[in-house]
Structure formats: C-alpha cells, structure tokens
C-alpha atoms as a PDB file:
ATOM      1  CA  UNK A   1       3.365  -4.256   3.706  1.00  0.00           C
ATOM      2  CA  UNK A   2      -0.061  -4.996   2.994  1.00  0.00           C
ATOM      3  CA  UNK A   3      -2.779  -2.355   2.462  1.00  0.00           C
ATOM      4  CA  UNK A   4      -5.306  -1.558   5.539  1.00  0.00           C
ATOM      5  CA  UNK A   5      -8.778  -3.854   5.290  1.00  0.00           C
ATOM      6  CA  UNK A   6     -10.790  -1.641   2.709  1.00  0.00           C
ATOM      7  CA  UNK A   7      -7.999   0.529   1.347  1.00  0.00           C
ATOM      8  CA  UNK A   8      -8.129  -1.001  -2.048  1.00  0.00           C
ATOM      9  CA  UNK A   9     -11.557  -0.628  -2.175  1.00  0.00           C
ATOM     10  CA  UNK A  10     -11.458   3.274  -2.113  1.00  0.00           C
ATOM     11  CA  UNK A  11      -9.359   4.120  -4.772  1.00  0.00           C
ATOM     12  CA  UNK A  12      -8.157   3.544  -8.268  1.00  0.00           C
ATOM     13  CA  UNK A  13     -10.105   2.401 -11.610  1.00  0.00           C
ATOM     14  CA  UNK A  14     -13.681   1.272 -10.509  1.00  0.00           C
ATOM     15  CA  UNK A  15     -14.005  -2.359 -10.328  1.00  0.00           C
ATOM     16  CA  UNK A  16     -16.535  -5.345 -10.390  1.00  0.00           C
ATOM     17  CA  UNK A  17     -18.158  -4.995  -6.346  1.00  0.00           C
ATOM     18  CA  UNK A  18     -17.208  -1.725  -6.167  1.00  0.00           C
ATOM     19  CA  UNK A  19     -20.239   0.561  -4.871  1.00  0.00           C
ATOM     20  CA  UNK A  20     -20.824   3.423  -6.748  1.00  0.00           C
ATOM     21  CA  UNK A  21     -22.739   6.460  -6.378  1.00  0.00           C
ATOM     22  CA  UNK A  22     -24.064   8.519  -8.984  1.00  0.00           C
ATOM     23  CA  UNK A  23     -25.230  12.106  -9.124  1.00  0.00           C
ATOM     24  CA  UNK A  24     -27.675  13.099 -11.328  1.00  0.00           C
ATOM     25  CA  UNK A  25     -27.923  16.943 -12.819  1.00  0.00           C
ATOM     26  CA  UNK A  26     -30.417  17.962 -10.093  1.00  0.00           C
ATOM     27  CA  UNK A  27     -28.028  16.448  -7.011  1.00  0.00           C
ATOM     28  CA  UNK A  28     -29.802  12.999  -6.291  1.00  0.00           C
ATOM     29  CA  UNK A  29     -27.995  10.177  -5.412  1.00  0.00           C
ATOM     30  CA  UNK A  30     -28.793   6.408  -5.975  1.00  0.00           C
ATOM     31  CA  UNK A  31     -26.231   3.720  -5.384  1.00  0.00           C
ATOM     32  CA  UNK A  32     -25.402   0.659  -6.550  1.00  0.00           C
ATOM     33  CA  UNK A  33     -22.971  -2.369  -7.045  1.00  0.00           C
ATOM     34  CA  UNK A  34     -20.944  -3.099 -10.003  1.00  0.00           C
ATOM     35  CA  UNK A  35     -21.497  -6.399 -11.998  1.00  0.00           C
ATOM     36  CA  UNK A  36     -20.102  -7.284 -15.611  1.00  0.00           C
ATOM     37  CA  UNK A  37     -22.925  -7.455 -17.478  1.00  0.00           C
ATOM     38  CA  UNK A  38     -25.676  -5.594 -15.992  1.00  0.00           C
ATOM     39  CA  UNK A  39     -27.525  -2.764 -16.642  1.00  0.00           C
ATOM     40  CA  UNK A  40     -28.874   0.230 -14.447  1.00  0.00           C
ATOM     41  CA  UNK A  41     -32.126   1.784 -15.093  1.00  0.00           C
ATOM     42  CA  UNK A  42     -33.539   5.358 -14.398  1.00  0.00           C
ATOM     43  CA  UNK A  43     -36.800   6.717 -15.258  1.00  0.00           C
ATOM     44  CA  UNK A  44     -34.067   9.110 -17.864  1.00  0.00           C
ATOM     45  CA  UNK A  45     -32.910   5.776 -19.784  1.00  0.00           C
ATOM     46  CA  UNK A  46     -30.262   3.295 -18.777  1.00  0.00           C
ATOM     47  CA  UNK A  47     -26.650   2.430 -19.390  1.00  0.00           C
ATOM     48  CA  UNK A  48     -24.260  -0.663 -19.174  1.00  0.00           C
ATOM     49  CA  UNK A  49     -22.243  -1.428 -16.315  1.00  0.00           C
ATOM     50  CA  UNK A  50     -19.188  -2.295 -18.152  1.00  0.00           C
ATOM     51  CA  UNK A  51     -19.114   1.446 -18.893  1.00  0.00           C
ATOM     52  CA  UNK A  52     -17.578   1.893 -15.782  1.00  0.00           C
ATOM     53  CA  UNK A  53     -15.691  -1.111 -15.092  1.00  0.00           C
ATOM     54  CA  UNK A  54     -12.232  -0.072 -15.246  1.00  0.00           C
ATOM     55  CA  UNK A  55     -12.883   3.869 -15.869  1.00  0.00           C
ATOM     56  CA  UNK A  56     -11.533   6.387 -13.222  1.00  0.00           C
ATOM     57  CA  UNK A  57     -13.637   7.450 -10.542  1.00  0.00           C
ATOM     58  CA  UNK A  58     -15.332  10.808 -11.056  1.00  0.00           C
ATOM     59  CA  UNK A  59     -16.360   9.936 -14.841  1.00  0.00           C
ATOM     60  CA  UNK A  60     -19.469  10.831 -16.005  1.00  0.00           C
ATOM     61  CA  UNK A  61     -21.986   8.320 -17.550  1.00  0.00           C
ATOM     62  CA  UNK A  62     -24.954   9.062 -20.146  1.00  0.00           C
ATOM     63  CA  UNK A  63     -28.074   7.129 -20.290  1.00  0.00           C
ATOM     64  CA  UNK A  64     -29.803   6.023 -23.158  1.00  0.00           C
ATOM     65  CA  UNK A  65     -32.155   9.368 -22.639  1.00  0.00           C
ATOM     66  CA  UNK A  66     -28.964  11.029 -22.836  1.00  0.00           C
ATOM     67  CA  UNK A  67     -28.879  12.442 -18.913  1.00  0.00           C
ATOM     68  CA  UNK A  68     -25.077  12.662 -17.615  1.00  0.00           C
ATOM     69  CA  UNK A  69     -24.442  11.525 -14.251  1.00  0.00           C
ATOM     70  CA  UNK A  70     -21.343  11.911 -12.286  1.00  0.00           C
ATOM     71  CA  UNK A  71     -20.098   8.673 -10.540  1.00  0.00           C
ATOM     72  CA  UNK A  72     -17.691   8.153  -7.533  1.00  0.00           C
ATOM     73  CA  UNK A  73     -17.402   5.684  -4.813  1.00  0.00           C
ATOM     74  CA  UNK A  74     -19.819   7.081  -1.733  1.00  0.00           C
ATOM     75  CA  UNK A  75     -18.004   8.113   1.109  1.00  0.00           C
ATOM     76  CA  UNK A  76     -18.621   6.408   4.586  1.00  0.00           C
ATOM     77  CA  UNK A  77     -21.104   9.442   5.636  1.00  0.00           C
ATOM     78  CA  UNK A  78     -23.240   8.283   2.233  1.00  0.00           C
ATOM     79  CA  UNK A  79     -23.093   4.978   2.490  1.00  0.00           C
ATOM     80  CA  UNK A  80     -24.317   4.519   6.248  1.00  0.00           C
ATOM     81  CA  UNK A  81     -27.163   6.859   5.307  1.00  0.00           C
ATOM     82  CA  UNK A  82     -27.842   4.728   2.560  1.00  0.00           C
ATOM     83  CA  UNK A  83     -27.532   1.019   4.067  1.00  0.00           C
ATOM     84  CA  UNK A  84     -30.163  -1.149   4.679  1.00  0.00           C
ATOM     85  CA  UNK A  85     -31.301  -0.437   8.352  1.00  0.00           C
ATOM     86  CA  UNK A  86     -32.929  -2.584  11.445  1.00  0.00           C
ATOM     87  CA  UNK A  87     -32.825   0.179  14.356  1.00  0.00           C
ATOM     88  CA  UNK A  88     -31.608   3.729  13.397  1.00  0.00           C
ATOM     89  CA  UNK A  89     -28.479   4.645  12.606  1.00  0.00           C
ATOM     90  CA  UNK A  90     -25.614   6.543  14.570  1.00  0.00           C
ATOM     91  CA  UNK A  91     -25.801   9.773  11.868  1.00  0.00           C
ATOM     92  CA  UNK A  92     -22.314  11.030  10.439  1.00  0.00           C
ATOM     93  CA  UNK A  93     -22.101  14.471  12.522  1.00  0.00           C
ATOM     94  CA  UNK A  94     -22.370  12.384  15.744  1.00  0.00           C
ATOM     95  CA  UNK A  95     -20.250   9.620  14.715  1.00  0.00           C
ATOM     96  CA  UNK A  96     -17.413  12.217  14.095  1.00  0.00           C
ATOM     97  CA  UNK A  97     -17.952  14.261  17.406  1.00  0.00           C
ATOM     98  CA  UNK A  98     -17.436  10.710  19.204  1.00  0.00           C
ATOM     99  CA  UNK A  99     -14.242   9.900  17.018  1.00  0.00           C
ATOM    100  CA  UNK A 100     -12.798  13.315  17.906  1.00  0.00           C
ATOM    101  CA  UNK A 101     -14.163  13.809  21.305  1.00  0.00           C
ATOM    102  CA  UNK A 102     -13.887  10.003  22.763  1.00  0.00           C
ATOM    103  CA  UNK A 103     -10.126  10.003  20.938  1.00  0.00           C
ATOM    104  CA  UNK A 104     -10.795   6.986  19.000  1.00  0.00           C
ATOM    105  CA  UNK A 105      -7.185   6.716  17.536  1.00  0.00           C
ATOM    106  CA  UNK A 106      -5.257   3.884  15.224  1.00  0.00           C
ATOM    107  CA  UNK A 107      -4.780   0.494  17.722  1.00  0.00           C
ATOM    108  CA  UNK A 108      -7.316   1.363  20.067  1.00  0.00           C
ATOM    109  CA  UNK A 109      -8.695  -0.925  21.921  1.00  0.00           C
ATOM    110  CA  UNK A 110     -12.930  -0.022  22.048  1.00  0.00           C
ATOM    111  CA  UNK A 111     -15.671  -1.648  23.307  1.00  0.00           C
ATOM    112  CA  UNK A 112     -19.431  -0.525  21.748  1.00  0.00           C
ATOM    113  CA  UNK A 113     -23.241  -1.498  23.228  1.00  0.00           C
ATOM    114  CA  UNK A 114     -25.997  -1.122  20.502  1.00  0.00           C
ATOM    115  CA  UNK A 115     -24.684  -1.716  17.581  1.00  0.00           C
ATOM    116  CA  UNK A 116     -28.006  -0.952  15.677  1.00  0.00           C
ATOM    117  CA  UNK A 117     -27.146  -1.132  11.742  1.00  0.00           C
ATOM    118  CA  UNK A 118     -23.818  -0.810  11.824  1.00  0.00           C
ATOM    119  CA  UNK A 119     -23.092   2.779  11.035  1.00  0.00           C
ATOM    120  CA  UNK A 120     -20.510   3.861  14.253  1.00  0.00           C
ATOM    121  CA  UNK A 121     -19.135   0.353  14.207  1.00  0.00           C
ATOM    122  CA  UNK A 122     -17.704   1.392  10.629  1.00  0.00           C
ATOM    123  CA  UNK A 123     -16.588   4.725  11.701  1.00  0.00           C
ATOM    124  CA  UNK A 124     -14.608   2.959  14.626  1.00  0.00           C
ATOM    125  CA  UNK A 125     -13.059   0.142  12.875  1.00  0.00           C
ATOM    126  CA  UNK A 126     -11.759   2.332   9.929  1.00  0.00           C
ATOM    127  CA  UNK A 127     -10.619   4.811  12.722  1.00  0.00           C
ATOM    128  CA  UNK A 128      -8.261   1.869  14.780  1.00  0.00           C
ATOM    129  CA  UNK A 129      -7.413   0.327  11.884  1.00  0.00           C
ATOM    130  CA  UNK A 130      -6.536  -3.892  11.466  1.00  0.00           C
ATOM    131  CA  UNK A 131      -4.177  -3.536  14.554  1.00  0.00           C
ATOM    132  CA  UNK A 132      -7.206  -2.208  17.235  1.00  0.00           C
ATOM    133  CA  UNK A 133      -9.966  -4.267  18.737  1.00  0.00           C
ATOM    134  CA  UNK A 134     -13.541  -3.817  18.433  1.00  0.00           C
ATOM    135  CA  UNK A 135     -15.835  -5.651  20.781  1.00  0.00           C
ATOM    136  CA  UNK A 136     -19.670  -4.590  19.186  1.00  0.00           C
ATOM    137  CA  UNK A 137     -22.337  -6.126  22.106  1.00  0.00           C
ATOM    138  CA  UNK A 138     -25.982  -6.391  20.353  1.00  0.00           C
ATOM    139  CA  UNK A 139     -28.831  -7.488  22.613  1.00  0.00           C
ATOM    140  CA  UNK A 140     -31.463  -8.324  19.322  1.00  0.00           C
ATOM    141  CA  UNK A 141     -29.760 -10.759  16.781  1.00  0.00           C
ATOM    142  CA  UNK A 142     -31.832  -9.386  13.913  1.00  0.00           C
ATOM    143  CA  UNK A 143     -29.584  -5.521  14.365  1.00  0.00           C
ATOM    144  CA  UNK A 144     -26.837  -7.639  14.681  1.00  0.00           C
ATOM    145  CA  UNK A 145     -27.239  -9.899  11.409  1.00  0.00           C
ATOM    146  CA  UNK A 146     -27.954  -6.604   9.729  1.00  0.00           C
ATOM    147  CA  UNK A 147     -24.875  -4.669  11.193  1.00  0.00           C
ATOM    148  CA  UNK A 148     -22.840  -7.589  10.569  1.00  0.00           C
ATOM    149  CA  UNK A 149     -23.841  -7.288   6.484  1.00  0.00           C
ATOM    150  CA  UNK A 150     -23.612  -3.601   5.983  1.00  0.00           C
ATOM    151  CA  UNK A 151     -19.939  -3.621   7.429  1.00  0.00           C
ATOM    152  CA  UNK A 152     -18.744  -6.575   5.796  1.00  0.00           C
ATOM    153  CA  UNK A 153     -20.166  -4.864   2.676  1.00  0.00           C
ATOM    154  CA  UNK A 154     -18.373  -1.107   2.835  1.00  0.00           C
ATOM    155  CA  UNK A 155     -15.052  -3.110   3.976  1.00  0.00           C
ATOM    156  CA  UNK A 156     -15.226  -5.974   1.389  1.00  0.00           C
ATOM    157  CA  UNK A 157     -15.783  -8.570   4.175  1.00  0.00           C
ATOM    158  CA  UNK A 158     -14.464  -9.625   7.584  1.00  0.00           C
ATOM    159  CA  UNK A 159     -12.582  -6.941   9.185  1.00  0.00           C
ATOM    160  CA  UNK A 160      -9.752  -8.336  11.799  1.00  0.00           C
ATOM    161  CA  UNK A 161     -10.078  -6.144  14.348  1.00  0.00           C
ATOM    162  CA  UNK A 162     -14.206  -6.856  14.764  1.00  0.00           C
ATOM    163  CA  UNK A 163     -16.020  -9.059  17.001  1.00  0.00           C
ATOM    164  CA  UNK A 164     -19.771  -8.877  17.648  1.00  0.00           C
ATOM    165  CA  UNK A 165     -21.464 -10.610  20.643  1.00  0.00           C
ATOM    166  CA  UNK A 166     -25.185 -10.830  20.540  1.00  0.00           C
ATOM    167  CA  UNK A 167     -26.357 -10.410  24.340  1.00  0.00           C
ATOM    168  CA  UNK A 168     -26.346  -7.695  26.647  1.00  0.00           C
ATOM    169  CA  UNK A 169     -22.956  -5.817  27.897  1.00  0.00           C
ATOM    170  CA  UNK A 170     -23.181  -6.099  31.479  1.00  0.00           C
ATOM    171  CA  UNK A 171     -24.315  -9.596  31.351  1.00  0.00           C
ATOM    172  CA  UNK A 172     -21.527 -10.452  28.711  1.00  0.00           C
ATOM    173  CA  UNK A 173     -18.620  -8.337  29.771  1.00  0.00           C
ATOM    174  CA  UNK A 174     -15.532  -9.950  29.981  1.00  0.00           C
ATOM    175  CA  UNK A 175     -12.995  -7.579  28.073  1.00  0.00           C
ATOM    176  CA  UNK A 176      -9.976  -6.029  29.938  1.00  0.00           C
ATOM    177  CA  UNK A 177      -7.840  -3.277  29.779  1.00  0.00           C
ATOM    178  CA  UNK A 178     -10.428  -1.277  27.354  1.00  0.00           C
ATOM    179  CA  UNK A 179      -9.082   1.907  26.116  1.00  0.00           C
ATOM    180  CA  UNK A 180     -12.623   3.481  24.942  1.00  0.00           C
ATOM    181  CA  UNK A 181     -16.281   2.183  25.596  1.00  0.00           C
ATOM    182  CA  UNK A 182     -19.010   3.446  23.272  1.00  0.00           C
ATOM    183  CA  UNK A 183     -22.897   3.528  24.670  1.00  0.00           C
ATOM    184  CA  UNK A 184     -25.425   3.860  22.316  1.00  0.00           C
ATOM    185  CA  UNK A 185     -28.754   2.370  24.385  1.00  0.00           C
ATOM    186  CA  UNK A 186     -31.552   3.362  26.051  1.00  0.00           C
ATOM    187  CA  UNK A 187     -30.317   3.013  29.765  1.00  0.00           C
ATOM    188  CA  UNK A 188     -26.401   3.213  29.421  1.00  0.00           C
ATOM    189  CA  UNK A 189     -26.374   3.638  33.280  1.00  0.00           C
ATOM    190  CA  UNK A 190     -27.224   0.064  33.743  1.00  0.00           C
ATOM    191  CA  UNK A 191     -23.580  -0.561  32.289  1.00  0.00           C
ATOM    192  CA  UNK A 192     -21.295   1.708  34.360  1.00  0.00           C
ATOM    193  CA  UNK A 193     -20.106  -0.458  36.817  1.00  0.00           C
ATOM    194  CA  UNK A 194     -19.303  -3.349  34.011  1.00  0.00           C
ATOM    195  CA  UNK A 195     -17.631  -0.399  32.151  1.00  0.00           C
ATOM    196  CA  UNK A 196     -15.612   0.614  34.877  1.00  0.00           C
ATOM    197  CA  UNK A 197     -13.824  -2.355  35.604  1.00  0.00           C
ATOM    198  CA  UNK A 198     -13.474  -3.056  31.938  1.00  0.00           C
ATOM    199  CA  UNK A 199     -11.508   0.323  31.228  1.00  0.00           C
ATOM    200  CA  UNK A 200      -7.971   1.480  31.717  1.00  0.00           C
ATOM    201  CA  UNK A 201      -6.932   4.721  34.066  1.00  0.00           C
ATOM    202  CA  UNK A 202      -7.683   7.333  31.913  1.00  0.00           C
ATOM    203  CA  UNK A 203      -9.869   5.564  29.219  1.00  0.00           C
ATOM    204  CA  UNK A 204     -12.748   7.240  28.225  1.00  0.00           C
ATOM    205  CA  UNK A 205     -16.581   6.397  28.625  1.00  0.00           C
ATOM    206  CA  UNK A 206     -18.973   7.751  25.861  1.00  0.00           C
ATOM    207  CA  UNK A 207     -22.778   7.882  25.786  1.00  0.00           C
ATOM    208  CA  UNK A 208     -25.337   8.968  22.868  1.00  0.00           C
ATOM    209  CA  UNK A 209     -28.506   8.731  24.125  1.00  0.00           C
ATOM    210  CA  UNK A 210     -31.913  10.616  22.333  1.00  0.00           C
ATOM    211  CA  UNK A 211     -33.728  12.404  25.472  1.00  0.00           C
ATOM    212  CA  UNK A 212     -33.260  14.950  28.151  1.00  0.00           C
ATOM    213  CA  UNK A 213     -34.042  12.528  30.893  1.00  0.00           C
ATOM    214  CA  UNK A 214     -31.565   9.880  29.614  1.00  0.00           C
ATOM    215  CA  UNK A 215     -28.949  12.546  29.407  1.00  0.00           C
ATOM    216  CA  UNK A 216     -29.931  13.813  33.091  1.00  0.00           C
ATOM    217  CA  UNK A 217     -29.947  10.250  34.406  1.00  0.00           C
ATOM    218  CA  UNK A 218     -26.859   9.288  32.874  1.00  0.00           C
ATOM    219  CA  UNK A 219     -24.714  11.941  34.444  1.00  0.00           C
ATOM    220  CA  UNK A 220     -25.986  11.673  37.503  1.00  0.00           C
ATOM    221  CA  UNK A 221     -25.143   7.826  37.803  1.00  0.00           C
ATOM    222  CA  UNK A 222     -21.553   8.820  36.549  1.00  0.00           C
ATOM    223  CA  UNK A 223     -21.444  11.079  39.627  1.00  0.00           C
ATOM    224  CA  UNK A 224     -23.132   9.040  41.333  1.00  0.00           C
ATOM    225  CA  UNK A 225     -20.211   5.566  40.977  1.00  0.00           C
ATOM    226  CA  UNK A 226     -17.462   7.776  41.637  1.00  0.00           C
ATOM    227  CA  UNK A 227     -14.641   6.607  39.436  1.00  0.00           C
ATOM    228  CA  UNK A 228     -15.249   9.057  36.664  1.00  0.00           C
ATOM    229  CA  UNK A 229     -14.403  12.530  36.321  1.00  0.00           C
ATOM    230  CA  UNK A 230     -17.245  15.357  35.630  1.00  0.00           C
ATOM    231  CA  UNK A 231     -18.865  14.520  32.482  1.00  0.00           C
ATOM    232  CA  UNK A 232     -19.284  16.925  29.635  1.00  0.00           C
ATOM    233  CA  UNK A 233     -22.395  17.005  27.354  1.00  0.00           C
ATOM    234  CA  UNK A 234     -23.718  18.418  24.188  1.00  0.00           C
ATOM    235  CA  UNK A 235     -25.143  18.061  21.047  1.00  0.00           C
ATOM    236  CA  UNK A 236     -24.233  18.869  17.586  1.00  0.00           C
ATOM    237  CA  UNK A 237     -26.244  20.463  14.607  1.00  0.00           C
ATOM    238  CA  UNK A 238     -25.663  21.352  11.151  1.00  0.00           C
ATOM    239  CA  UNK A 239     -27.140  23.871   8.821  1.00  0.00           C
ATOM    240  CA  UNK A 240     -25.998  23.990   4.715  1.00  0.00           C
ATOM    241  CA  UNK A 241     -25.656  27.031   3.124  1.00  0.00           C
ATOM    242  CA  UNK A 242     -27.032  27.927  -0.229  1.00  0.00           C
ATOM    243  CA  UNK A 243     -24.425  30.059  -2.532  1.00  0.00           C
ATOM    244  CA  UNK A 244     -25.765  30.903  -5.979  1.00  0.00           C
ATOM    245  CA  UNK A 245     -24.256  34.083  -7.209  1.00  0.00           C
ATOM    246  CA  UNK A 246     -24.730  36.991  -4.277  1.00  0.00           C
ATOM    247  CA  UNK A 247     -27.410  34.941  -3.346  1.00  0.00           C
ATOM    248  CA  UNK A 248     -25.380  33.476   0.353  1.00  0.00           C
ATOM    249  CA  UNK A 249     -27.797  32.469   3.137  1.00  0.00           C
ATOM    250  CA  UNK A 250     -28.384  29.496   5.230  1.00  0.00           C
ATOM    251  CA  UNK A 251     -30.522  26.338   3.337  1.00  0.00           C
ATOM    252  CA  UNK A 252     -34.393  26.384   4.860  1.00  0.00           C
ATOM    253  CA  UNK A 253     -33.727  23.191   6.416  1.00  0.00           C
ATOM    254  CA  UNK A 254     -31.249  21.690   8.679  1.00  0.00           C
ATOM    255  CA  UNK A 255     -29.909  18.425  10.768  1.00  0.00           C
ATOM    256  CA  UNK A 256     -31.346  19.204  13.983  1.00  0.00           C
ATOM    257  CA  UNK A 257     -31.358  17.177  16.908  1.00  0.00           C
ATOM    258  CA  UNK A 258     -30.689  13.652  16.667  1.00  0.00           C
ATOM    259  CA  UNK A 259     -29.072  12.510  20.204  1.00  0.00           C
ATOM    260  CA  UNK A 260     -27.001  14.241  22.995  1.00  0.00           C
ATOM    261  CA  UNK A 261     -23.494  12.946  23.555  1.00  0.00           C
ATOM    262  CA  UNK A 262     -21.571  12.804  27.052  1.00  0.00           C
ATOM    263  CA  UNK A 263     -18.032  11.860  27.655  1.00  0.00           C
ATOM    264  CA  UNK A 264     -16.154  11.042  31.001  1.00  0.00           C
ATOM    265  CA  UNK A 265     -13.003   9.680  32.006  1.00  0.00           C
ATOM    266  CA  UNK A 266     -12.326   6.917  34.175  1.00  0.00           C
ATOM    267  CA  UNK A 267      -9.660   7.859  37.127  1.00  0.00           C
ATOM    268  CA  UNK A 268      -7.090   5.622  39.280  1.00  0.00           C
ATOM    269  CA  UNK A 269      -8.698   3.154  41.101  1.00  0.00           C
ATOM    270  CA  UNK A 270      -8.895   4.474  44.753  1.00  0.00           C
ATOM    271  CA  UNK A 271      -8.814   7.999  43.745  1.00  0.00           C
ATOM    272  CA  UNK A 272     -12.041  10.100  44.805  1.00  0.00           C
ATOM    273  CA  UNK A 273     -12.858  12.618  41.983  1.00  0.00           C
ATOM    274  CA  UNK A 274     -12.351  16.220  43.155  1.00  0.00           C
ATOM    275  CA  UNK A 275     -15.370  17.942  44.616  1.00  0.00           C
ATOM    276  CA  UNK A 276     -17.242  20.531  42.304  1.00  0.00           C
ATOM    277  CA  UNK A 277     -16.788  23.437  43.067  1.00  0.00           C
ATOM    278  CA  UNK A 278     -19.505  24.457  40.491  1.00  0.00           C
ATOM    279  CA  UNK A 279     -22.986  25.796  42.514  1.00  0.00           C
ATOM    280  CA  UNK A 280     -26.011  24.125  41.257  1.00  0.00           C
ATOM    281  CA  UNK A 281     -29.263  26.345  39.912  1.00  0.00           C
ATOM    282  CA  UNK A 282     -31.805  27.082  42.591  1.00  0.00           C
ATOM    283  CA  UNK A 283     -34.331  24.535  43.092  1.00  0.00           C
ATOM    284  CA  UNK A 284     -31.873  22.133  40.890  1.00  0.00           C
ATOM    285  CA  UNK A 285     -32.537  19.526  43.405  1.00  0.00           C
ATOM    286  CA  UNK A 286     -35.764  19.248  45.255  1.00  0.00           C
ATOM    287  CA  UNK A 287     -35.955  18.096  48.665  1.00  0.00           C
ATOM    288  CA  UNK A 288     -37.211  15.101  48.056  1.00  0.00           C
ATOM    289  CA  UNK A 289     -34.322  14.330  45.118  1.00  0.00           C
ATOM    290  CA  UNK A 290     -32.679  11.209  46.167  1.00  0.00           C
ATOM    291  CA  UNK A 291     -30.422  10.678  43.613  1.00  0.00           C
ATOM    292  CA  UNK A 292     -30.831   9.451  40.003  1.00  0.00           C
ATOM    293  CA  UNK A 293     -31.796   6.100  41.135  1.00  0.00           C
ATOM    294  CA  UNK A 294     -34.334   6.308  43.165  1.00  0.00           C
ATOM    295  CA  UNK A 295     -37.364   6.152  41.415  1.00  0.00           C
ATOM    296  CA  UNK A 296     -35.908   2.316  39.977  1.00  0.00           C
ATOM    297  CA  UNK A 297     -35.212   1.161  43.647  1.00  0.00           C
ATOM    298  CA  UNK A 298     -38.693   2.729  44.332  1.00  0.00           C
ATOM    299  CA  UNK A 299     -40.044   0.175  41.534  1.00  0.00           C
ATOM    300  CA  UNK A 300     -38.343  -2.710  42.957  1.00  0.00           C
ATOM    301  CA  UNK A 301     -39.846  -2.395  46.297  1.00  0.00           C
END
C-alpha cells in the first residue's frame, strides 16, 4: 500500500528537497531547502548543507561562528506562515476551527472559493487525503499560480485529489453531490444559491469573511434562501503564555482578530427550516429593514 501524497516527506533522515527549519538560541526561525552542496549563511557564520543530509531530524547544527541551531522539518502551521504570499493567508487557528467545525474528514468531497496563497487548500487536502476531492475556484490567476506553487511545494508536487479553476464559483460551478463548501471572499452571499444545489442533504456551508457587515450580511442571506439551517458564528483568538520559573502570566501580545467564521447546514430539498423561536434585540430591525439585500437591488435600480 503506498504511502499518502507527502507522507514521506515528513519523516525519517532529512533529505535533498526536504524543507527545513532551524531555530536559533533566541527562538527565530528561517527556513530553507536542502541541496548537496550548498551552504547557508547567517549573520553568526555558516555551515554546509551536507551536514544535514541524511542526519535525523531534531539535530542540532553549528555555524562557523560556532552558534547551535536546532533543525526540524516546519510543520504545516510554519510553513503557510512562511510561504511566499499574493493575497493573505487563511492563518492556522482559523484553518483548524474550519477543519473541526465544517467536519472536513478523510474522502471528503470539498469545494473552496478564494484560494488566496494556498494556505487552507493545504490544510484541506492533507485533511481528505489522496481518496477526497478538492475543487479550489480562484477568480485572479496571479493567487492562483502562487497557490498552485506553495502546495505543490509542502506536498512534493501534484496532489491527486486537487483541482484549481481560475474564474469565479457561481459562474463556474458545475460540481455535484459536494459534501463541504469552503468561502473565503469578500461577498460569499453572491454564491449561496450555486452552493446549494452543489451540496448534499446535510453537507455543510462554511464562510470566513474579515468584517462585521460581511458577517451580518452573510447570515442574513442564509436565512434569507431558506435551505439552510440557523447559522452559527464566531471567531477565534489566541494568547501564549510566558513560563520562566514562578514567573506564569499571559505573553504581552496576542493573535487577535483575523476573520469571523460561520457554518450552516444544508437541509432536504423541500423542507422549510424550523421557525426561530429565538426573540430578536429591540430595535434589531428598523422599520425600514428590508432584508439583507436591499440596499444591492436599491443599486441596480
């Protein structure tokens, strides 16, 4: 049985293309590709790449100015913070909220708009593995040429299970029987009814979008088609902690804000989704609210 696309890559002896990441005695990182013959330079001296050709990962290196550095392979969160970039990137606490919370399992058949640099489309193809489908839709080629590089790169090359259209979703749309569809664009609500038809009872529709009026609009054009359950939204942050000693207390800075997420799931085709019972805020809706909408057919007139 052969090994998953990638697998080889992350484990055993370092080898010539292997990316490695070293860590210097004050916690920087700086990354790299192995090549017989090569050198790589640091303002603290310089050592040979053959060094670690064939040594086991987690060695540690000296330079010439006789600094040790630890090396390993980077993990997926490192490398797609490291990657060259066209748009930003989907960051690694969000990517793993939408591979837990949008159920992205091995097999799964997922369909993603705004692919950007590649970052979630890496997360999802290592999460379905060779046997799952990934349709990646990318309106600007440029993203896409760039996505297309840093994936083939962390995976070695092609992955099976990947194919990347360059055009917009609901113009390009023609996937079936969709188990998960990923939105990562500025007006994701433009998609829904493409979406719709595209997924299965059940499937699940997820949306990352950056502001508080995306978010609002969003929902309310989920409500607002009718084939999806209530949405849920949130966002994640993180905050390190500092341990040295007694000295335990939260790091000065943190990963704030970087997008909300939303999740909803599509129901059985016919089936109205059951009333809310939930009571909106007071003044929630104006008396002139028409729905989220309104203000675009408003434009068109």
């Amino acid at each position: 049985m052969s090994e998953p696309t990638g697998a080889a890559r992350r484990r055993g002896p370092f080898k010539v293309g292997d990316q490695v990441q070293l860590t210097d005695p004050k916690g920087r990182h700086y990354t790299f590709t192995l090549e017989a013959g090569k050198n790589f330079h640091t303002h603290k001296g310089s050592f040979p790449h053959d060094e670690l050709i064939g040594a086991p990962e987690g060695s540690v290196v000296r330079t010439t100015g006789n600094v040790a550095y630890l090396a390993l392979r980077p993990l997926l969160p490192d490398y797609v913070l490291s990657m060259p970039r066209g748009a930003a990137v989907v960051y690694p606490k969000d990517a793993g909220q939408i591979l837990a919370f949008a159920d992205i399992f091995p097999g799964a058949r997922v369909v993603e708009a705004g692919v950007g640099s590649g970052s979630l489309s890496s997360f999802l193809l290592r999460a379905i593995g060779d046997q799952g489908m990934l349709h990646s839709y990318e309106r600007r080629a440029d993203f896409a040429e760039i996505a297309q590089a840093n994936v083939e790169r962390y995976f070695g090359g092609p992955h099976p299970a990947w194919q990347l259209t360059v055009g917009d979703l609901q113009d390009n749309l023609s996937d079936t029987d969709v188990d998960r569809v990923i939105l990562d664009m500025l007006a994701p609500w433009e998609c829904l009814e493409a979406v719709s038809k595209a997924l299965v009872p059940g499937g699940i529709l997820c949306c990352y979008v950056a502001t508080t009026t995306q978010l609002a609009r969003t929902v309310e054009s989920i409500r607002e088609i009718g084939c999806f359950n209530e949405p849920t939204a949130w966002e994640t942050m993180i905050r390190n902690w500092h341990i040295e000693g007694l000295a335990v207390r939260p790091d000065h800075r943190m990963i704030g804000h970087t997008g909300f997420l939303l999740t909803a799931r599509r129901l059985a085709d016919g089936v109205e989704p059951p009333m809310r019972r939930r009571r909106p805020a007071k003044g929630a809706y104006g008396e002139d609210y028409a729905g989220p909408n309104a203000d675009a057919g408003a434009a068109g007139r």
